[in-house]
N, C-alpha and C. Protein backbone atom coordinates (compact mmCIF):
# COMPACT_ATOMS: atom_id res chain seq x y z
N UNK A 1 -9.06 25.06 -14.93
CA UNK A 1 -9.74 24.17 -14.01
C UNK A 1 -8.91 24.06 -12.73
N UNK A 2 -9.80 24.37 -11.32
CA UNK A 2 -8.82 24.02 -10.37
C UNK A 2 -9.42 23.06 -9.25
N UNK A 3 -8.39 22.19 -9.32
CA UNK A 3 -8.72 20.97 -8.36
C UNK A 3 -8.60 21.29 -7.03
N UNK A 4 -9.61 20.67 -6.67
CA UNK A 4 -10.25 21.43 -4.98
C UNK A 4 -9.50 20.05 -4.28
N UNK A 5 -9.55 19.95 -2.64
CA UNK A 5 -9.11 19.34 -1.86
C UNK A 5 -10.09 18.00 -1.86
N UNK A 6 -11.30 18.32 -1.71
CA UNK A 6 -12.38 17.16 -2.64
C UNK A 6 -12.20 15.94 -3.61
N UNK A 7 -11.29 16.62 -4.99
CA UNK A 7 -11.12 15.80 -5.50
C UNK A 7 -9.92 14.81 -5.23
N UNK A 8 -8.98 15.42 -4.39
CA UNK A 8 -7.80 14.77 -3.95
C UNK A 8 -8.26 13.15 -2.91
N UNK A 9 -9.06 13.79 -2.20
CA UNK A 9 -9.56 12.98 -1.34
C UNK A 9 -10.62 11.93 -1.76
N UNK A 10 -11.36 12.06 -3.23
CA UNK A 10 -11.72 10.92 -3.91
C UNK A 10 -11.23 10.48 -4.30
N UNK A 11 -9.83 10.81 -4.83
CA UNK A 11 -8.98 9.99 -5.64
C UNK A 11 -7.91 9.03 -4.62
N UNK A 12 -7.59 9.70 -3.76
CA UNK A 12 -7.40 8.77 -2.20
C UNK A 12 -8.22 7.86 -1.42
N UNK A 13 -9.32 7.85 -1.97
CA UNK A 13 -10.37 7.08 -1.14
C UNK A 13 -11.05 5.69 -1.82
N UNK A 14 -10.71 6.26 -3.40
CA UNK A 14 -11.12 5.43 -4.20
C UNK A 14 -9.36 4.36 -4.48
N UNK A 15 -8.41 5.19 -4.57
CA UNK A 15 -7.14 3.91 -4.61
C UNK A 15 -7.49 3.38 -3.09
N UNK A 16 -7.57 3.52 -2.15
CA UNK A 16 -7.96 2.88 -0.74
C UNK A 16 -8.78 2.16 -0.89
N UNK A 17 -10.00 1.87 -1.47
CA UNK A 17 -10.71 1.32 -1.34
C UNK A 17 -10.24 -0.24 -2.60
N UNK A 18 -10.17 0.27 -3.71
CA UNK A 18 -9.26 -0.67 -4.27
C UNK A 18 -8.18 -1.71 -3.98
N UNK A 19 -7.40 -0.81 -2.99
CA UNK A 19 -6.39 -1.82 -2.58
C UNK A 19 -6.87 -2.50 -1.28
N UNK A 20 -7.90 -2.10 -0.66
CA UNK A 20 -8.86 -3.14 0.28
C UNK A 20 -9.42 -4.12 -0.03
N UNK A 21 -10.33 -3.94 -1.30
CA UNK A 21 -10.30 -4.92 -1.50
C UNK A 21 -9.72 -6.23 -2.44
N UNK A 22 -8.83 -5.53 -2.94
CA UNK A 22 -7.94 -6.24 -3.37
C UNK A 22 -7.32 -7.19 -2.64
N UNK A 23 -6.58 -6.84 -1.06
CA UNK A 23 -6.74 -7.45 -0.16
C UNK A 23 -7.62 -8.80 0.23
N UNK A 24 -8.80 -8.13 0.41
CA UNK A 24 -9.94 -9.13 0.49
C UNK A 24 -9.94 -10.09 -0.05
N UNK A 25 -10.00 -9.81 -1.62
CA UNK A 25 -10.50 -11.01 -2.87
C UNK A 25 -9.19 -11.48 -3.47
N UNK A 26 -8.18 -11.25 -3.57
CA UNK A 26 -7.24 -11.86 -4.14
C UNK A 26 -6.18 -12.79 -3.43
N UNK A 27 -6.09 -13.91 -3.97
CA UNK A 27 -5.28 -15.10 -3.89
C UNK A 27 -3.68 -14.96 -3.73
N UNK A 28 -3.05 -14.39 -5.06
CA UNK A 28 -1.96 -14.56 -4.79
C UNK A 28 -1.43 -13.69 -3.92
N UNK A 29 0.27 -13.24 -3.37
CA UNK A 29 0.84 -13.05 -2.26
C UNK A 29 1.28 -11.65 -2.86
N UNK A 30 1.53 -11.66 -4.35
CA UNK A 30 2.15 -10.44 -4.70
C UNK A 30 1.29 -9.94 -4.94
N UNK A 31 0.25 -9.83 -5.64
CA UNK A 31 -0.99 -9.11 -5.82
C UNK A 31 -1.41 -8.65 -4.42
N UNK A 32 -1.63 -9.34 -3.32
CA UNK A 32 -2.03 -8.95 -2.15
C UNK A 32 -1.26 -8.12 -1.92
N UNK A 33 0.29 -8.32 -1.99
CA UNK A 33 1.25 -7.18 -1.13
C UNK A 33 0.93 -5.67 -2.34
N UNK A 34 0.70 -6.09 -3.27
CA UNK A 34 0.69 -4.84 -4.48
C UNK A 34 -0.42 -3.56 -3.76
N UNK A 35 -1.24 -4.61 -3.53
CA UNK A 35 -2.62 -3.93 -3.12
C UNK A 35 -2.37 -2.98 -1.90
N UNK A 36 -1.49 -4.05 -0.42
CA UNK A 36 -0.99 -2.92 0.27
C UNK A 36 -0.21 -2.01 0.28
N UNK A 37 0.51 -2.28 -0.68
CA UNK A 37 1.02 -0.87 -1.24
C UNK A 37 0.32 0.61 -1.56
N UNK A 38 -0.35 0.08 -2.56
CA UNK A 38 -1.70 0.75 -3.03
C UNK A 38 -2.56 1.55 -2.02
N UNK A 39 -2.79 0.88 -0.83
CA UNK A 39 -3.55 1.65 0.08
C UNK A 39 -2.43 2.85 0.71
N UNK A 40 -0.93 2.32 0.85
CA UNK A 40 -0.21 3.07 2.03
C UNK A 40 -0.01 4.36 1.10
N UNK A 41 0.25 3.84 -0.92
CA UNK A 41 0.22 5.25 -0.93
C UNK A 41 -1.10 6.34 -0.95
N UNK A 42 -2.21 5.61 -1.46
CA UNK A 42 -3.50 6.45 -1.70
C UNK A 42 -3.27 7.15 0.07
N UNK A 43 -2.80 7.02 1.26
CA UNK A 43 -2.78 6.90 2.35
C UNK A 43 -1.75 8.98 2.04
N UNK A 44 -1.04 8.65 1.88
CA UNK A 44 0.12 9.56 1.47
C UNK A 44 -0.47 10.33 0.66
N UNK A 45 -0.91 10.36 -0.22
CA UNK A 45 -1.75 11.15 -1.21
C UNK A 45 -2.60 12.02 -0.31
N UNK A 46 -3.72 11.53 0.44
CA UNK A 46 -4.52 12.19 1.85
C UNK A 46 -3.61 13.15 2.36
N UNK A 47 -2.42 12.77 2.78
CA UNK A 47 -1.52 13.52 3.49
C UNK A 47 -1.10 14.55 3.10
N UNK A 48 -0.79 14.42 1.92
CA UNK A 48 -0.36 15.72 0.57
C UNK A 48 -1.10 16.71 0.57
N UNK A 49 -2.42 16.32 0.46
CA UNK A 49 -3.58 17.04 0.32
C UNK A 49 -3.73 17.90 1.13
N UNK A 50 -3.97 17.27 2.59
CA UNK A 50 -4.59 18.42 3.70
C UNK A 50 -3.29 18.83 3.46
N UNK A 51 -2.15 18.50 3.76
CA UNK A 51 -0.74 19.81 3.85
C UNK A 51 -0.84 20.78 2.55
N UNK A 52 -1.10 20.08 1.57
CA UNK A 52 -1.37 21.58 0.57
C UNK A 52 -2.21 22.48 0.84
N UNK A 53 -3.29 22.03 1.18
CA UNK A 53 -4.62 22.97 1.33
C UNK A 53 -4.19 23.56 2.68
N UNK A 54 -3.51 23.12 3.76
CA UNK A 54 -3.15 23.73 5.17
C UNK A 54 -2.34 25.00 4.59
N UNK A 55 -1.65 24.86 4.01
CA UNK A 55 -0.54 25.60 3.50
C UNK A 55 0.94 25.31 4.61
N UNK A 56 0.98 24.17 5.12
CA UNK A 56 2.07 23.75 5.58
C UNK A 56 2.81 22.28 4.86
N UNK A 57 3.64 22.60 5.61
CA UNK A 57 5.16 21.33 4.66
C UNK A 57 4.60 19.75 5.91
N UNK A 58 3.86 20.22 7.28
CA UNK A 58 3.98 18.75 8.02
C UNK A 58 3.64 17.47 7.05
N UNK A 59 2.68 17.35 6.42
CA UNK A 59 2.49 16.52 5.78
C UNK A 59 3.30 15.81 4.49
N UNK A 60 4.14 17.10 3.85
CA UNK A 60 4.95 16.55 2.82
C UNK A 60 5.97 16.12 3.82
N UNK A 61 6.66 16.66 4.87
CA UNK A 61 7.67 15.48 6.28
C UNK A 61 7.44 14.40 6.22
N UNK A 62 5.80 14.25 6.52
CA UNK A 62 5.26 12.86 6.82
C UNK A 62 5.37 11.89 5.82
N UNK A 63 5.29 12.31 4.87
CA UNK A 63 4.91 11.56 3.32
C UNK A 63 6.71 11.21 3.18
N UNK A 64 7.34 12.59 3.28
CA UNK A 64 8.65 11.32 2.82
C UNK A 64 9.09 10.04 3.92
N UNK A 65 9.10 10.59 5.19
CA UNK A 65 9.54 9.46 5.96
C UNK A 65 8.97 8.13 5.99
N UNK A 66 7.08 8.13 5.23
CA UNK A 66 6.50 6.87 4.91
C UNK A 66 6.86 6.25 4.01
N UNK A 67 7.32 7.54 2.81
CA UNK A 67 8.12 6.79 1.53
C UNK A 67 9.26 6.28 2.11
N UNK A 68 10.68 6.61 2.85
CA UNK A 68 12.00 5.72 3.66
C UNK A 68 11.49 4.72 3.79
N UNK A 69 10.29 4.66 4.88
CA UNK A 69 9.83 2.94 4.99
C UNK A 69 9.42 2.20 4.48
N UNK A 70 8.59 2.84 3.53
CA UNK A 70 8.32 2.11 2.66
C UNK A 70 8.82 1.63 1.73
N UNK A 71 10.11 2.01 1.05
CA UNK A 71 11.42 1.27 0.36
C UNK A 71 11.33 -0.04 1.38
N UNK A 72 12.38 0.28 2.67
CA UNK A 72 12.65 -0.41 3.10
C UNK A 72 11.83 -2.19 3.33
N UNK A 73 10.45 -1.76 3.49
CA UNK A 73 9.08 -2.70 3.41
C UNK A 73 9.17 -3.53 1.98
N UNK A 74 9.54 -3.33 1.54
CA UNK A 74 9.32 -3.44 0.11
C UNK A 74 10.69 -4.42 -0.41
N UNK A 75 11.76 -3.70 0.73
CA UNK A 75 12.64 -5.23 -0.17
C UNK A 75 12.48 -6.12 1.39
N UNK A 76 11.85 -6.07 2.16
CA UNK A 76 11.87 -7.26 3.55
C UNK A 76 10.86 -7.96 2.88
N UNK A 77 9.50 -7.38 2.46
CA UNK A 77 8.36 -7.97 1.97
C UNK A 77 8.88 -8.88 0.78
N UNK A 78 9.36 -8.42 -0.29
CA UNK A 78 9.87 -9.08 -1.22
C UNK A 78 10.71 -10.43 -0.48
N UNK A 79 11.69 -10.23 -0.17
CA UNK A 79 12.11 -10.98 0.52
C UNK A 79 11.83 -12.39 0.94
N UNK A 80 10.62 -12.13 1.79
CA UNK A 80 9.36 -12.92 2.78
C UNK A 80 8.97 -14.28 1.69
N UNK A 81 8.27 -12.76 0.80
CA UNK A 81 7.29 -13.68 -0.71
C UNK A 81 8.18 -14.81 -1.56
N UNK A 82 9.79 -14.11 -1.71
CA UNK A 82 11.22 -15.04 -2.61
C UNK A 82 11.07 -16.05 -1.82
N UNK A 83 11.31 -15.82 -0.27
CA UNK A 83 11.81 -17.32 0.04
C UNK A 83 10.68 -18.35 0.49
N UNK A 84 8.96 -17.50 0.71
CA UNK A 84 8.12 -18.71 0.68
C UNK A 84 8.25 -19.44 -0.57
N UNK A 85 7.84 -18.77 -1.57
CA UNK A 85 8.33 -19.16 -3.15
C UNK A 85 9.34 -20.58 -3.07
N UNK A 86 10.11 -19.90 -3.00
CA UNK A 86 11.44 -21.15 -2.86
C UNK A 86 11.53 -22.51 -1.86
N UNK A 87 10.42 -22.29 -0.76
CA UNK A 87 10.09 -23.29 0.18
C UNK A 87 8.69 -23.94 0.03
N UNK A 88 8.20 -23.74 -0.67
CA UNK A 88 6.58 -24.03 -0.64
C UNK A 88 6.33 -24.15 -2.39
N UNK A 89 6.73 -23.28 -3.98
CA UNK A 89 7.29 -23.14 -4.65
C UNK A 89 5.35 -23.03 -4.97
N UNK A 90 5.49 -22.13 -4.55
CA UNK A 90 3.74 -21.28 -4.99
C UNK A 90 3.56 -19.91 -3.98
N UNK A 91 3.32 -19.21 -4.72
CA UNK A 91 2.80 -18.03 -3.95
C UNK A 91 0.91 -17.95 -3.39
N UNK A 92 0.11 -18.59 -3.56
CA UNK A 92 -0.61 -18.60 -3.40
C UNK A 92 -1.17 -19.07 -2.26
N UNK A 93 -2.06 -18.20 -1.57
CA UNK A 93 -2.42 -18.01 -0.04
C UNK A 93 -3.16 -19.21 0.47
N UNK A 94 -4.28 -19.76 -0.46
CA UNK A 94 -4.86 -20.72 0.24
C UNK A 94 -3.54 -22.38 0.63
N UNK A 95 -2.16 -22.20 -0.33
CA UNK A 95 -1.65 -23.46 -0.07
C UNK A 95 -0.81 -22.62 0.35
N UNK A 96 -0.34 -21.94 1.04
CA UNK A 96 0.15 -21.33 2.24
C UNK A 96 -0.24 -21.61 4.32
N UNK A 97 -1.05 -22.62 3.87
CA UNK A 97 -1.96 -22.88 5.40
C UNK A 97 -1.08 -23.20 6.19
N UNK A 98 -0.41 -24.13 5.72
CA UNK A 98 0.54 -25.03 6.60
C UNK A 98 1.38 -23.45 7.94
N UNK A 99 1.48 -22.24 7.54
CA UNK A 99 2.27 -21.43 8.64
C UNK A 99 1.47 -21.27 9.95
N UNK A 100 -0.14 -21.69 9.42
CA UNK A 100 -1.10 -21.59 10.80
C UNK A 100 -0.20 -22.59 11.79
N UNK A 101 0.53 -23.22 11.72
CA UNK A 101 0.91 -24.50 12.78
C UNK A 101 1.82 -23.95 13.52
């Protein structure tokens, strides 16, 4: 069986779409950030794809330097979520309002 560029790109489109709306509908802060995760890699996955099927490396370049940042995102984000946690002592978005001020 050989997987065409097609199926790469449903399987990228469908974690994208998941972690959208995950986005959308979900409450808490880590679940939300989970979700954007979720999209940046289904995002990277796309990228993989056309560079495989191109038969060039630009895209596997691209993909690691999103993965560097995306470590990095990942302990600032964490971070963010610990110390609302610790100041507010809920992660949850709707009693999060008070930062509109």
């Amino acid at each position: 069986m050989n997987i065409g560029l097609h199926e790469y790109l449903m399987t990228s489109a469908l974690l994208f779409a998941l972690g959208f709306f995950g986005v959308l509908f979900r409450k808490n802060t880590l679940v939300i950030y989970m979700c954007l995760e979720l999209m940046l890699i289904a995002s990277t996955l796309a990228l993989v794809a056309f560079s495989r099927f191109n038969g060039t490396l630009d895209g596997n370049v691209f993909v690691f330097f999103i993965l560097t940042i995306a470590a990095a995102e990942v302990a600032v984000g964490l971070a963010i979520i610990v110390a609302l946690f610790r100041k507010r002592h809920t992660v949850q978005v709707e009693e999060l309002n008070h930062l509109k001020n």
